[in-house]
N, C-alpha and C. Protein backbone atom coordinates (compact mmCIF):
# COMPACT_ATOMS: atom_id res chain seq x y z
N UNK A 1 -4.35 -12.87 7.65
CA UNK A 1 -4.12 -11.47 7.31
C UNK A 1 -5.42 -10.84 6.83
N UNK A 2 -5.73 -9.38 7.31
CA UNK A 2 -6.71 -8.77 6.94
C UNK A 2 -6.87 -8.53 5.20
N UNK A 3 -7.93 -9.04 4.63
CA UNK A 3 -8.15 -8.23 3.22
C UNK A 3 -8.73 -6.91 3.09
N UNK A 4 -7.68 -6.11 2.27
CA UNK A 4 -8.11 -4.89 1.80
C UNK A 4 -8.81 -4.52 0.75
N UNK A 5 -9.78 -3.72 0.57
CA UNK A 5 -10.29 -3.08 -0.41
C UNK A 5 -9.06 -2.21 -1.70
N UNK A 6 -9.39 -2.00 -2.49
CA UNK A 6 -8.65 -1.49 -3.66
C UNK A 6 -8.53 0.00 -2.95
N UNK A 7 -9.62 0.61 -3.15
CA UNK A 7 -10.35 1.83 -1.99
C UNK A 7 -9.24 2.27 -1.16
N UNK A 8 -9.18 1.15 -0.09
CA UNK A 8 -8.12 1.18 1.15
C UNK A 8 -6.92 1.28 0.93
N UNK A 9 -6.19 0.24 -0.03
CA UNK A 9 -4.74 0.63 -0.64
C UNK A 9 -4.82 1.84 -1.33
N UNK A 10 -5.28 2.47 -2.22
CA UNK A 10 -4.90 3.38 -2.44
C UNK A 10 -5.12 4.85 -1.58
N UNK A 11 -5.39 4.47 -0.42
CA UNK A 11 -5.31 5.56 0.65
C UNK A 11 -4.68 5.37 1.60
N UNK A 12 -4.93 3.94 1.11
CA UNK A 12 -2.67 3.67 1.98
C UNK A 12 -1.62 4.40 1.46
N UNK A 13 -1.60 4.35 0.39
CA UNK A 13 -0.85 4.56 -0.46
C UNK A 13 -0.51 6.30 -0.31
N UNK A 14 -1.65 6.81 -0.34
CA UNK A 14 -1.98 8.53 -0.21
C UNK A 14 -1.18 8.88 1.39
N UNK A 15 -1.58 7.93 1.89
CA UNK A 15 -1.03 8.01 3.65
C UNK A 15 0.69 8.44 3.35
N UNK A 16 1.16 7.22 2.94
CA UNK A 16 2.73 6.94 2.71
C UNK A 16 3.28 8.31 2.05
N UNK A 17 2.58 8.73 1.06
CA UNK A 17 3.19 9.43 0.05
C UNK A 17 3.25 10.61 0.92
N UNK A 18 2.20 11.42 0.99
CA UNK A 18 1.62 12.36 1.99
C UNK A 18 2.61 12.78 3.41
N UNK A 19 2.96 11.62 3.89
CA UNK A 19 3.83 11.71 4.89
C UNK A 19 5.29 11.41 5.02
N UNK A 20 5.31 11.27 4.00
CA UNK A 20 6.93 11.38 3.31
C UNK A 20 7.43 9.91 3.72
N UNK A 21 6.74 9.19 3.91
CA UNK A 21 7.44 7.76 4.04
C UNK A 21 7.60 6.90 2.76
N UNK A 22 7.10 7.19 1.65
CA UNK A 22 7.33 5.81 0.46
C UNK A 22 6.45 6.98 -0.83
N UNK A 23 7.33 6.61 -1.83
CA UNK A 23 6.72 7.09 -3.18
C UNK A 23 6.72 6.01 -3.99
N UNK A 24 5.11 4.93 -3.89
CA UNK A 24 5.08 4.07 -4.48
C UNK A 24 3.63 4.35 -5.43
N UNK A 25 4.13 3.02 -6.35
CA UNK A 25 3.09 3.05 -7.68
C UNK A 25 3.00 1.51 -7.63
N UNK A 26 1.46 1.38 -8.58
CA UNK A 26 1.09 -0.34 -8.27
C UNK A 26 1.46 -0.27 -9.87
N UNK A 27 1.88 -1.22 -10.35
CA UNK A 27 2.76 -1.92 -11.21
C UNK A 27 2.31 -3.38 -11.72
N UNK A 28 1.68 -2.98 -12.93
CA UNK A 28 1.40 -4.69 -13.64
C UNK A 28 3.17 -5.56 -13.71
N UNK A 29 3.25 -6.25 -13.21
CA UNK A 29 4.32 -7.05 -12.98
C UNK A 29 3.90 -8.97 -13.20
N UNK A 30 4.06 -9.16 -14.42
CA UNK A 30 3.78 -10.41 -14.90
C UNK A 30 5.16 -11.24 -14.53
N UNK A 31 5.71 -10.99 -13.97
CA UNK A 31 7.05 -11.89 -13.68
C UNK A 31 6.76 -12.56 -12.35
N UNK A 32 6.28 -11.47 -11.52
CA UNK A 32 5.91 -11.64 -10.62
C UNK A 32 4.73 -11.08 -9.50
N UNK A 33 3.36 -11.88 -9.69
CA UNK A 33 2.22 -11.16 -9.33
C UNK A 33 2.26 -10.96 -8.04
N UNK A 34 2.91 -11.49 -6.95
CA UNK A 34 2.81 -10.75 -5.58
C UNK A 34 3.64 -9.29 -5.49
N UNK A 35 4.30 -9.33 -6.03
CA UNK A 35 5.18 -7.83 -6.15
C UNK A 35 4.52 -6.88 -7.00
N UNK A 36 3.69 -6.07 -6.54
CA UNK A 36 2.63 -5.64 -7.48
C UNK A 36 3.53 -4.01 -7.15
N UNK A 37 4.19 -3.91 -6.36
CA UNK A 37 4.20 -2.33 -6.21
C UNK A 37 5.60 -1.62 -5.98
N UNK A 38 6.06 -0.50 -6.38
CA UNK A 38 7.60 0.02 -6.68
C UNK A 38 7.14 1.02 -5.88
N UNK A 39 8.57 1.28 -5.03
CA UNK A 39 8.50 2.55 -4.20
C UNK A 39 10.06 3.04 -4.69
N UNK A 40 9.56 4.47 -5.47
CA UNK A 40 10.86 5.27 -5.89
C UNK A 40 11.93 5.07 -4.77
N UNK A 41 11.20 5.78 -4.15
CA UNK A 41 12.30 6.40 -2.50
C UNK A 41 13.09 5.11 -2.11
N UNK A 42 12.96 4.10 -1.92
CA UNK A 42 13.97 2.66 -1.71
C UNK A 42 14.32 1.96 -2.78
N UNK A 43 13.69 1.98 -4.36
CA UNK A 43 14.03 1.68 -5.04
C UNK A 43 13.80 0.26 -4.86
N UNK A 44 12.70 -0.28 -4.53
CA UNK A 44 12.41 -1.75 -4.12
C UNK A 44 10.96 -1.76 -4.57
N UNK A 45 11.02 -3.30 -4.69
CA UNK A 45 9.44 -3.27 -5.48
C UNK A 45 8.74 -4.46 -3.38
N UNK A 46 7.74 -3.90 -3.78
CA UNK A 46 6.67 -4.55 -2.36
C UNK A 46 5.58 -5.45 -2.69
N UNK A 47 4.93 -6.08 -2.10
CA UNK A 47 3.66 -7.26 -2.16
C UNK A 47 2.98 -6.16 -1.36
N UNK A 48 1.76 -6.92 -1.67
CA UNK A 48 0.62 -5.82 -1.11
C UNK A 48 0.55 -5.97 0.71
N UNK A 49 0.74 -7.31 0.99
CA UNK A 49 1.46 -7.24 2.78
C UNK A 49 2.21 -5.95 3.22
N UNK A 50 3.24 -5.71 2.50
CA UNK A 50 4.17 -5.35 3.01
C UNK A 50 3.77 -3.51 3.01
N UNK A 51 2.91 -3.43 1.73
CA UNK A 51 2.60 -2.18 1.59
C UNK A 51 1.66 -1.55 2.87
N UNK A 52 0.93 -2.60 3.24
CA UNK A 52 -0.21 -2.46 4.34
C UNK A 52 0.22 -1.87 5.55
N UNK A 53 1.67 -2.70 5.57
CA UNK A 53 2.19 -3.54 6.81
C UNK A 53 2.65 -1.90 7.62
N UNK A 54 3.32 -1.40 5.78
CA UNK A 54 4.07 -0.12 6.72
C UNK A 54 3.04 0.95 6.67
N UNK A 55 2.26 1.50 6.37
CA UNK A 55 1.47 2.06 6.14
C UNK A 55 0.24 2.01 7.54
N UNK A 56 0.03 0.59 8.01
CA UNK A 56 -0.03 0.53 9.65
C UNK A 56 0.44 1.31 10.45
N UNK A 57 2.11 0.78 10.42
CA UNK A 57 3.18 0.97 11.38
C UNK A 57 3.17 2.73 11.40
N UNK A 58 2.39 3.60 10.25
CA UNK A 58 3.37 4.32 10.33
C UNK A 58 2.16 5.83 10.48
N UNK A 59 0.56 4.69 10.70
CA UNK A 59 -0.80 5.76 11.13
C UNK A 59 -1.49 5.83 10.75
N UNK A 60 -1.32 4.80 9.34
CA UNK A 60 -3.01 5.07 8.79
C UNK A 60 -4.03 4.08 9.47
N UNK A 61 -4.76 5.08 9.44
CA UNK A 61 -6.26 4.38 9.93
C UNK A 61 -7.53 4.05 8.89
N UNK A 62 -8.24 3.01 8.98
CA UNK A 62 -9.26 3.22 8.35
C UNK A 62 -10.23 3.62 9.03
N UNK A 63 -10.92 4.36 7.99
CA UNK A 63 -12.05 5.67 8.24
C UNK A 63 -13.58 4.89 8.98
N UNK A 64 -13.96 5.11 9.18
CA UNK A 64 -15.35 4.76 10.12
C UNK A 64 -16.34 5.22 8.98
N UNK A 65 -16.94 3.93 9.03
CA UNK A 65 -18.06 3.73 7.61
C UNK A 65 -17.52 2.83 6.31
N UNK A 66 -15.93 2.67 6.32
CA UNK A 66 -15.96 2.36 5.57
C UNK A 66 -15.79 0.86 5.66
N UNK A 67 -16.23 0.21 4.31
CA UNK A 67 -17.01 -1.23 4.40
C UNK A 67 -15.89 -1.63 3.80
N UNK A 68 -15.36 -3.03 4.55
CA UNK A 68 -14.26 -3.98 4.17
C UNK A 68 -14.62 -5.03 3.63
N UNK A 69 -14.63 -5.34 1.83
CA UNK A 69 -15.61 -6.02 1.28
C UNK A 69 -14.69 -7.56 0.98
């Protein structure tokens, strides 16, 4: 699986919101560190995969120039 920049998720994130697909927030979650993130709109918490995953599926692109560290 590709690694993302912090950078990149949160313009994933801007993507989702923006386009009315997911109103999520990243979430210190000590119970469970892969589930880092809550999306109001489903009322489900996500791993950062899954956040990517739809956020792919659904057009975001990354920008040209930017460095995948």
């Amino acid at each position: 699986m590709k690694e993302y920049t912090d950078k990149q998720i949160n313009s994933m994130i801007l993507h989702l919101r923006l386009n009315n697909v997911a109103e999520m927030y990243y979430l210190e979650n000590e119970d469970n560190s892969d589930r880092n993130f809550f999306d109001y709109r489903s009322q489900s918490y996500l791993e950062k995969s899954q956040v990517t995953a739809l956020a792919i599926e659904t057009g975001w692109k990354e920008k040209k120039g930017e460095v995948n560290e």
